[in-house]
N, C-alpha and C. Protein backbone atom coordinates (compact mmCIF):
# COMPACT_ATOMS: atom_id res chain seq x y z
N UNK A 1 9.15 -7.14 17.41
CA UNK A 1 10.18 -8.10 17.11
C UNK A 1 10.57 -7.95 15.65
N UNK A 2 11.75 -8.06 15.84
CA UNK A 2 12.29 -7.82 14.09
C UNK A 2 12.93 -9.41 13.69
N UNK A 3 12.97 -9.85 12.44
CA UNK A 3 13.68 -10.61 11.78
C UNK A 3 13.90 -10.48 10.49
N UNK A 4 15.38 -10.21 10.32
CA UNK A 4 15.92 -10.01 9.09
C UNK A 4 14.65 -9.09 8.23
N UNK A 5 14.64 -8.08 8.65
CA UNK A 5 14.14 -7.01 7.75
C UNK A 5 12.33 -6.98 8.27
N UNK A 6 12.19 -8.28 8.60
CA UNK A 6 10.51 -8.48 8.95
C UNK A 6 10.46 -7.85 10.16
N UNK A 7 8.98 -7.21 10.48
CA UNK A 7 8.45 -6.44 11.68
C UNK A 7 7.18 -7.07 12.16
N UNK A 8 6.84 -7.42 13.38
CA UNK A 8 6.20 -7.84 13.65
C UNK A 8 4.71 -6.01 13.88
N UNK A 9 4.06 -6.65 13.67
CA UNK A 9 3.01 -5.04 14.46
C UNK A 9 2.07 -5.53 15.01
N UNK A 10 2.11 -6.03 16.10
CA UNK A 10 0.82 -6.60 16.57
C UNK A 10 -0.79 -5.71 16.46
N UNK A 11 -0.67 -4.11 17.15
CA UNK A 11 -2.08 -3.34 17.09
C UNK A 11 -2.82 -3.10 15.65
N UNK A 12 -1.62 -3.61 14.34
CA UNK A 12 -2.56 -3.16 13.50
C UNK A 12 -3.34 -4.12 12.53
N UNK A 13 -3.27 -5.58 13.37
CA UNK A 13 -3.10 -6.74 13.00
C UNK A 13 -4.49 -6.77 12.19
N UNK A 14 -5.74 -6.43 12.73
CA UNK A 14 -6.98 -6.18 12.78
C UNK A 14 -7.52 -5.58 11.48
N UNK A 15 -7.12 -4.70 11.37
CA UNK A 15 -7.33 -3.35 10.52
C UNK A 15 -6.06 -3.48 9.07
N UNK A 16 -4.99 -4.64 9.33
CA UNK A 16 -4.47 -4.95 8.73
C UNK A 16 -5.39 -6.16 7.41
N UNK A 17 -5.71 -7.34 8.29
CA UNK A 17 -6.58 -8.24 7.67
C UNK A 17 -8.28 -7.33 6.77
N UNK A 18 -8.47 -6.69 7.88
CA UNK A 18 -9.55 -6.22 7.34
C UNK A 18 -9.44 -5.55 5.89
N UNK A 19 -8.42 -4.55 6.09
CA UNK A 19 -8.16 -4.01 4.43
C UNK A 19 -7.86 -4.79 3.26
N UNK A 20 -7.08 -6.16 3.77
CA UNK A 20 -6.47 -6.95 2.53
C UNK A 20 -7.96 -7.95 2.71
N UNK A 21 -8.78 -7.98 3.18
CA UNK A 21 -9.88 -8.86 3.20
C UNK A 21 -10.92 -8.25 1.82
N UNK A 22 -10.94 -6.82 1.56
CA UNK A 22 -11.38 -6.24 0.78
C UNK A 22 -11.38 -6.01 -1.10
N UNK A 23 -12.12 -6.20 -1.83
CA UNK A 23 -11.99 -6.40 -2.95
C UNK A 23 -11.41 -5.54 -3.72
N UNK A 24 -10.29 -5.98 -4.36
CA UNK A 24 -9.09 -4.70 -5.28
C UNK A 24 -8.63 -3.98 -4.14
N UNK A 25 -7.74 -4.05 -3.12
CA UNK A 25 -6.99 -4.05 -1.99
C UNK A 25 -5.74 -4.59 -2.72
N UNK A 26 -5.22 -5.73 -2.72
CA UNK A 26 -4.01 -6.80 -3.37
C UNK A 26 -4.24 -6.12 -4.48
N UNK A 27 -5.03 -5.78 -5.38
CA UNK A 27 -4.39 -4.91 -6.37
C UNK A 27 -3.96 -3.60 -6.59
N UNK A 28 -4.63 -3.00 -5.44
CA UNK A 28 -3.87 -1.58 -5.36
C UNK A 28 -2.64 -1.44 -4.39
N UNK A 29 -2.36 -2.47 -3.89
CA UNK A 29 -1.08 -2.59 -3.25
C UNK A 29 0.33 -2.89 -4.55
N UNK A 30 -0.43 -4.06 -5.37
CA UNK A 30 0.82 -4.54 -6.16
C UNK A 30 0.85 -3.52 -7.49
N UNK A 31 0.01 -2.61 -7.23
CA UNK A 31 0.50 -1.15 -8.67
C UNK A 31 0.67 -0.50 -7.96
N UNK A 32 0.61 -0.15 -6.55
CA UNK A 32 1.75 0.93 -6.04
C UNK A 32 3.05 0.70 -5.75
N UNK A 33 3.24 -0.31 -6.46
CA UNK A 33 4.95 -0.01 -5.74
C UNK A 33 5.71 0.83 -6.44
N UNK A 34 5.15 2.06 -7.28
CA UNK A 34 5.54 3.04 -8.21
C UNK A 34 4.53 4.15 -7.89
N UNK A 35 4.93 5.62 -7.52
CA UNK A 35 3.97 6.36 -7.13
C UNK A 35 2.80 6.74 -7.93
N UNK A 36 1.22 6.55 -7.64
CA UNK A 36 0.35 6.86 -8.15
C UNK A 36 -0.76 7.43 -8.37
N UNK A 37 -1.65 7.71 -8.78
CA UNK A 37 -2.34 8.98 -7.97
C UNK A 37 -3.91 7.39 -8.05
N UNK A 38 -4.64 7.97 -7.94
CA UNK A 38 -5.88 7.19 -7.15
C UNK A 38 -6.28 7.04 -8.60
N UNK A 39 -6.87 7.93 -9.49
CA UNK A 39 -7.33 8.18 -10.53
C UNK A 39 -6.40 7.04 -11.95
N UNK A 40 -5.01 6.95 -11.74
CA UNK A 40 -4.24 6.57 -12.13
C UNK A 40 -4.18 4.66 -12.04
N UNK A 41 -4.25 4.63 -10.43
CA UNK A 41 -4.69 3.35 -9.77
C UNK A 41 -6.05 2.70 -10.49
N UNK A 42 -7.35 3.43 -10.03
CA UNK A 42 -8.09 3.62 -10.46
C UNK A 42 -7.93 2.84 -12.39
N UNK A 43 -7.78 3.34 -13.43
CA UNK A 43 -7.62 2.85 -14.58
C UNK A 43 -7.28 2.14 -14.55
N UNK A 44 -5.90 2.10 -13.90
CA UNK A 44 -4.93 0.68 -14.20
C UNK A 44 -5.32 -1.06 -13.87
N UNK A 45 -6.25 -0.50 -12.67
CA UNK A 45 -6.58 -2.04 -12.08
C UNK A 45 -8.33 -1.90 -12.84
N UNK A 46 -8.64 -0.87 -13.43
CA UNK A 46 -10.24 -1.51 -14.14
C UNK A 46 -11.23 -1.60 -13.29
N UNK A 47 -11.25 -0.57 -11.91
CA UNK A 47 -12.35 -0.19 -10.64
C UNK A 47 -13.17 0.85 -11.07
N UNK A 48 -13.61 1.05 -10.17
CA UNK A 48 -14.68 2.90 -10.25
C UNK A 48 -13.59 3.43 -9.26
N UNK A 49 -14.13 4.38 -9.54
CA UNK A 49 -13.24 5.78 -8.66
C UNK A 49 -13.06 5.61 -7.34
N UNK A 50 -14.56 5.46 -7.06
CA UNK A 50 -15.38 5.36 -5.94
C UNK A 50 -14.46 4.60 -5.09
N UNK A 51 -14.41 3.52 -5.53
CA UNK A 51 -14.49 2.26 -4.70
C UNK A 51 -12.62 2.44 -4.64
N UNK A 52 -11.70 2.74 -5.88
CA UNK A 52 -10.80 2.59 -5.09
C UNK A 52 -10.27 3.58 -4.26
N UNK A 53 -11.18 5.10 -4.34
CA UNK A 53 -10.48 6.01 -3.14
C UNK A 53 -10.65 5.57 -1.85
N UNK A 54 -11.82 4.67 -1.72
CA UNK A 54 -12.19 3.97 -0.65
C UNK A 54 -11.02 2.64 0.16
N UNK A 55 -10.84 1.91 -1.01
CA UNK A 55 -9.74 1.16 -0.32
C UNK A 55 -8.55 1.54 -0.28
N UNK A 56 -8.28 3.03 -1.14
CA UNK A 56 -6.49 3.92 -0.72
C UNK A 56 -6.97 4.24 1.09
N UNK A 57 -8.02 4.59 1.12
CA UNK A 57 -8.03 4.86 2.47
C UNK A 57 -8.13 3.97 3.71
N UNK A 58 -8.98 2.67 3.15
CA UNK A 58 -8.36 1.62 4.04
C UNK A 58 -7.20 1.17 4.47
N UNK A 59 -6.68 1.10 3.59
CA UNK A 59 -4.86 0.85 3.39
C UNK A 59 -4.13 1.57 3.81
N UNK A 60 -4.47 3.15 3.92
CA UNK A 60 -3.60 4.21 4.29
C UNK A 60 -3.77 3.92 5.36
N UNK A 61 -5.20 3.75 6.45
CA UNK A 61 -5.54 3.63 7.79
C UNK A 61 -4.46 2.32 8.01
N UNK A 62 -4.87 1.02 7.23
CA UNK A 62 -3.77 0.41 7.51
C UNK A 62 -2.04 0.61 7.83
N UNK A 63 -1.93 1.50 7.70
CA UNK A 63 -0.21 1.53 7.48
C UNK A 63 0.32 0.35 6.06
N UNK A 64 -0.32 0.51 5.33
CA UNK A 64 0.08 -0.16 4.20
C UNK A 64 0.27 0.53 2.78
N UNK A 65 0.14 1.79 2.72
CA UNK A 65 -0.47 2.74 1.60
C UNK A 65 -0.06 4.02 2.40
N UNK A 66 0.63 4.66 1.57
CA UNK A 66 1.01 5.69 2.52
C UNK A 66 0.84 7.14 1.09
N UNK A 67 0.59 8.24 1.14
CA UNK A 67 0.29 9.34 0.40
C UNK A 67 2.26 10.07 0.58
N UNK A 68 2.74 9.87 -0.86
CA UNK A 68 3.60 10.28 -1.13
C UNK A 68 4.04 11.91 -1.32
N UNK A 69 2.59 12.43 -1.62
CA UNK A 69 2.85 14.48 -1.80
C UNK A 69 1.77 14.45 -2.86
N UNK A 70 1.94 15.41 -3.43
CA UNK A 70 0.50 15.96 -4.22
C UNK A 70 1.21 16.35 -5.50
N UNK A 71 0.44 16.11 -6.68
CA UNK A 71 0.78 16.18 -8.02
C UNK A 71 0.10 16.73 -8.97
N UNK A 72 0.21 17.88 -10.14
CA UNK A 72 -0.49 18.10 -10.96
C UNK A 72 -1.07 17.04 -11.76
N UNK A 73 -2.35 17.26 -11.76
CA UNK A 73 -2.92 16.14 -12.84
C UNK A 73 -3.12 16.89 -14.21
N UNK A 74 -3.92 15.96 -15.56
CA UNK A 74 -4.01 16.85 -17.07
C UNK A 74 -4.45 17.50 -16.80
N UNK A 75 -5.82 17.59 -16.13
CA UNK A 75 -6.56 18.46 -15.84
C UNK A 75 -6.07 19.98 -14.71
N UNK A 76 -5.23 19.54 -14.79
CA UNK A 76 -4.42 20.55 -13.44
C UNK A 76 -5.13 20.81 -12.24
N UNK A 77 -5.18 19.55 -11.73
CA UNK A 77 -6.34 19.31 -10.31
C UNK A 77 -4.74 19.02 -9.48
N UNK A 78 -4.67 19.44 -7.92
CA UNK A 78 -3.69 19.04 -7.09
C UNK A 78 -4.38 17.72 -6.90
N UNK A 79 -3.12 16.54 -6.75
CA UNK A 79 -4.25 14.68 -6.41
C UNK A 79 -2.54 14.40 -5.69
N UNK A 80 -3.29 13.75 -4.88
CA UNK A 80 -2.21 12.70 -3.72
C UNK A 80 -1.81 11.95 -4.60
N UNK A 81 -0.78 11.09 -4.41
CA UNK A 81 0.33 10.68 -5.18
C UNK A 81 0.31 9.35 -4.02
N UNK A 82 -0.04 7.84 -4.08
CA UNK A 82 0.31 6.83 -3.06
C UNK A 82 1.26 6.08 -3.82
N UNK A 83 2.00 5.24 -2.58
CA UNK A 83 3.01 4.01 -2.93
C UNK A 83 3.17 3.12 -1.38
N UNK A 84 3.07 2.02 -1.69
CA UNK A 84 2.74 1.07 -0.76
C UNK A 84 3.93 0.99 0.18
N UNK A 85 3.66 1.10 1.26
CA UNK A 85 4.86 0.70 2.68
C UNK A 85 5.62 -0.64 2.51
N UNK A 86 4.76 -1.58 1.98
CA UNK A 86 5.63 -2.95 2.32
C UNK A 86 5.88 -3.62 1.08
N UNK A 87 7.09 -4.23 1.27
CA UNK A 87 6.89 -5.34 -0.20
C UNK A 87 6.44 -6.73 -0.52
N UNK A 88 6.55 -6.91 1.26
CA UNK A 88 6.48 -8.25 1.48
C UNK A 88 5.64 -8.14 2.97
N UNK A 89 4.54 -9.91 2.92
CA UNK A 89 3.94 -9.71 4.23
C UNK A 89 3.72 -10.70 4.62
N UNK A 90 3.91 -11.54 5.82
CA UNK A 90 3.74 -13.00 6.12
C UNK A 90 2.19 -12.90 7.61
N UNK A 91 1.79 -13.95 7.19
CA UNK A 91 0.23 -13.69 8.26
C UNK A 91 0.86 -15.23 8.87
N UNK A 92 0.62 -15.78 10.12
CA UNK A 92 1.17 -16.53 10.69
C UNK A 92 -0.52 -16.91 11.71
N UNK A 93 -1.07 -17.97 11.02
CA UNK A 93 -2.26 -18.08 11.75
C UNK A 93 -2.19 -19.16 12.96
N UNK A 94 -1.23 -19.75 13.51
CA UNK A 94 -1.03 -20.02 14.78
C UNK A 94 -1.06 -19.71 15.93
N UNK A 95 -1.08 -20.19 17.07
CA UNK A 95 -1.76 -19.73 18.31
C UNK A 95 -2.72 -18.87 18.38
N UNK A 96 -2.78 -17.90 19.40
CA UNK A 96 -4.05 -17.19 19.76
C UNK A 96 -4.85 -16.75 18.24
N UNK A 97 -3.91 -16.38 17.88
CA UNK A 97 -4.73 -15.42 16.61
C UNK A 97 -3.63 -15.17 15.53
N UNK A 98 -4.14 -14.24 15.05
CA UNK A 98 -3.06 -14.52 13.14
C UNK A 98 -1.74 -13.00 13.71
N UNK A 99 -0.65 -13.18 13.48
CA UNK A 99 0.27 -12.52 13.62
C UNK A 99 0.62 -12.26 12.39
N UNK A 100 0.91 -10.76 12.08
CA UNK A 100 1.56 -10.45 10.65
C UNK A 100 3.14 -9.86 11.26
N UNK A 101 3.66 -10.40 10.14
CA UNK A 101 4.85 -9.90 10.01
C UNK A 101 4.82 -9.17 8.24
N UNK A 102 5.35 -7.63 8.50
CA UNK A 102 5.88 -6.70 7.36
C UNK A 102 7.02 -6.40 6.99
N UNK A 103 7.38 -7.01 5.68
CA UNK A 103 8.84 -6.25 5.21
C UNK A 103 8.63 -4.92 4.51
N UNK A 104 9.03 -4.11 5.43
CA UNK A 104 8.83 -2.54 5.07
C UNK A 104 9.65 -2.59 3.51
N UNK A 105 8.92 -1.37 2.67
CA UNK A 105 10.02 -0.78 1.54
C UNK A 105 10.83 -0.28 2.15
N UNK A 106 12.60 -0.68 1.44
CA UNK A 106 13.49 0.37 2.12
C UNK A 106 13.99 1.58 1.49
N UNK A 107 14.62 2.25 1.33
CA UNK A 107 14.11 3.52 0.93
C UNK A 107 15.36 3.11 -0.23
N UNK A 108 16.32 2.62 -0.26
CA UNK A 108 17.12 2.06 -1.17
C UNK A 108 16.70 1.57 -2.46
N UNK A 109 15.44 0.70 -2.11
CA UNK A 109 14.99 0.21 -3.55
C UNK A 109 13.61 1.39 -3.69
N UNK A 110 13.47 2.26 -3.16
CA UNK A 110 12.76 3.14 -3.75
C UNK A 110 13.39 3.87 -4.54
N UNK A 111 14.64 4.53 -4.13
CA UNK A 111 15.14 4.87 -4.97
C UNK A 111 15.87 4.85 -6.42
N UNK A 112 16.06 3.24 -6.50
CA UNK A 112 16.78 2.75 -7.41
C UNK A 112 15.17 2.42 -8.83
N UNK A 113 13.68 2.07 -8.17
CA UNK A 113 12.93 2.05 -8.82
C UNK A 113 12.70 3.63 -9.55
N UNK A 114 12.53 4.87 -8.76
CA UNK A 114 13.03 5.86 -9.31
C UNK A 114 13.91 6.30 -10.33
N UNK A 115 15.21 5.36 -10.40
CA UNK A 115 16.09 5.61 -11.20
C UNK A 115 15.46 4.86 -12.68
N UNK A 116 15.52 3.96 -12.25
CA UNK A 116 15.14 3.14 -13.17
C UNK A 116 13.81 3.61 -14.00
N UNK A 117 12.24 4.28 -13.74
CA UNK A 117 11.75 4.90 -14.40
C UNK A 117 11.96 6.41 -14.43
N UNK A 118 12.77 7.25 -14.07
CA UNK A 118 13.30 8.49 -14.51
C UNK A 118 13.88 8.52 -15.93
């Protein structure tokens, strides 16, 4: 079901909660909305390495975190490059169980964030 831009996903409802249930999750969602590499993530939010390649991969499993392409790092290591799927997310804990609704990024304001740090 769609509304005005919102998507309902019922199968990933699960695996959805579970990732944002996780500690520095909400923060590696709200510094990707600019592409980043893990290592990058990593500094910015003040984690171990460890722990946040661990929740890029929760999130990715989620459909929430998605791996943008691969990037030279200083070190000239190839590193995945993430930026978050959604911008917006409503959890609706009524009836049977909790329903999320996702406002996907549209590729419009990806681009224009692009412009804007180019």
């Amino acid at each position: 079901m769609s509304r005005g831009g919102w998507t309902d996903r019922e199968p990933d409802s699960s695996a959805i909660l579970s990732a944002l249930g996780n500690k520095y999750s909400a923060e590696i969602l709200a510094a990707a909305g600019t592409p980043k590499s893990a290592q990058a993530l990593s500094e910015e939010i003040g984690i171990p390495i460890a722990t946040c390649y661990r929740r890029i991969e929760d999130l990715v499993d989620a459909g929430l975190l998605e791996c943008e392409g691969r990037k030279l790092s200083a070190e000239g290591r190839r590193t995945n490059i993430y930026r978050r799927t959604v911008d917006e997310m409503e959890i609706d804990f009524c009836g049977d169980g909790p329903r999320l609704s996702k406002k996907p990024r549209t590729e419009a304001r990806t681009r224009l964030e692009e412009q804007r740090l180019g």
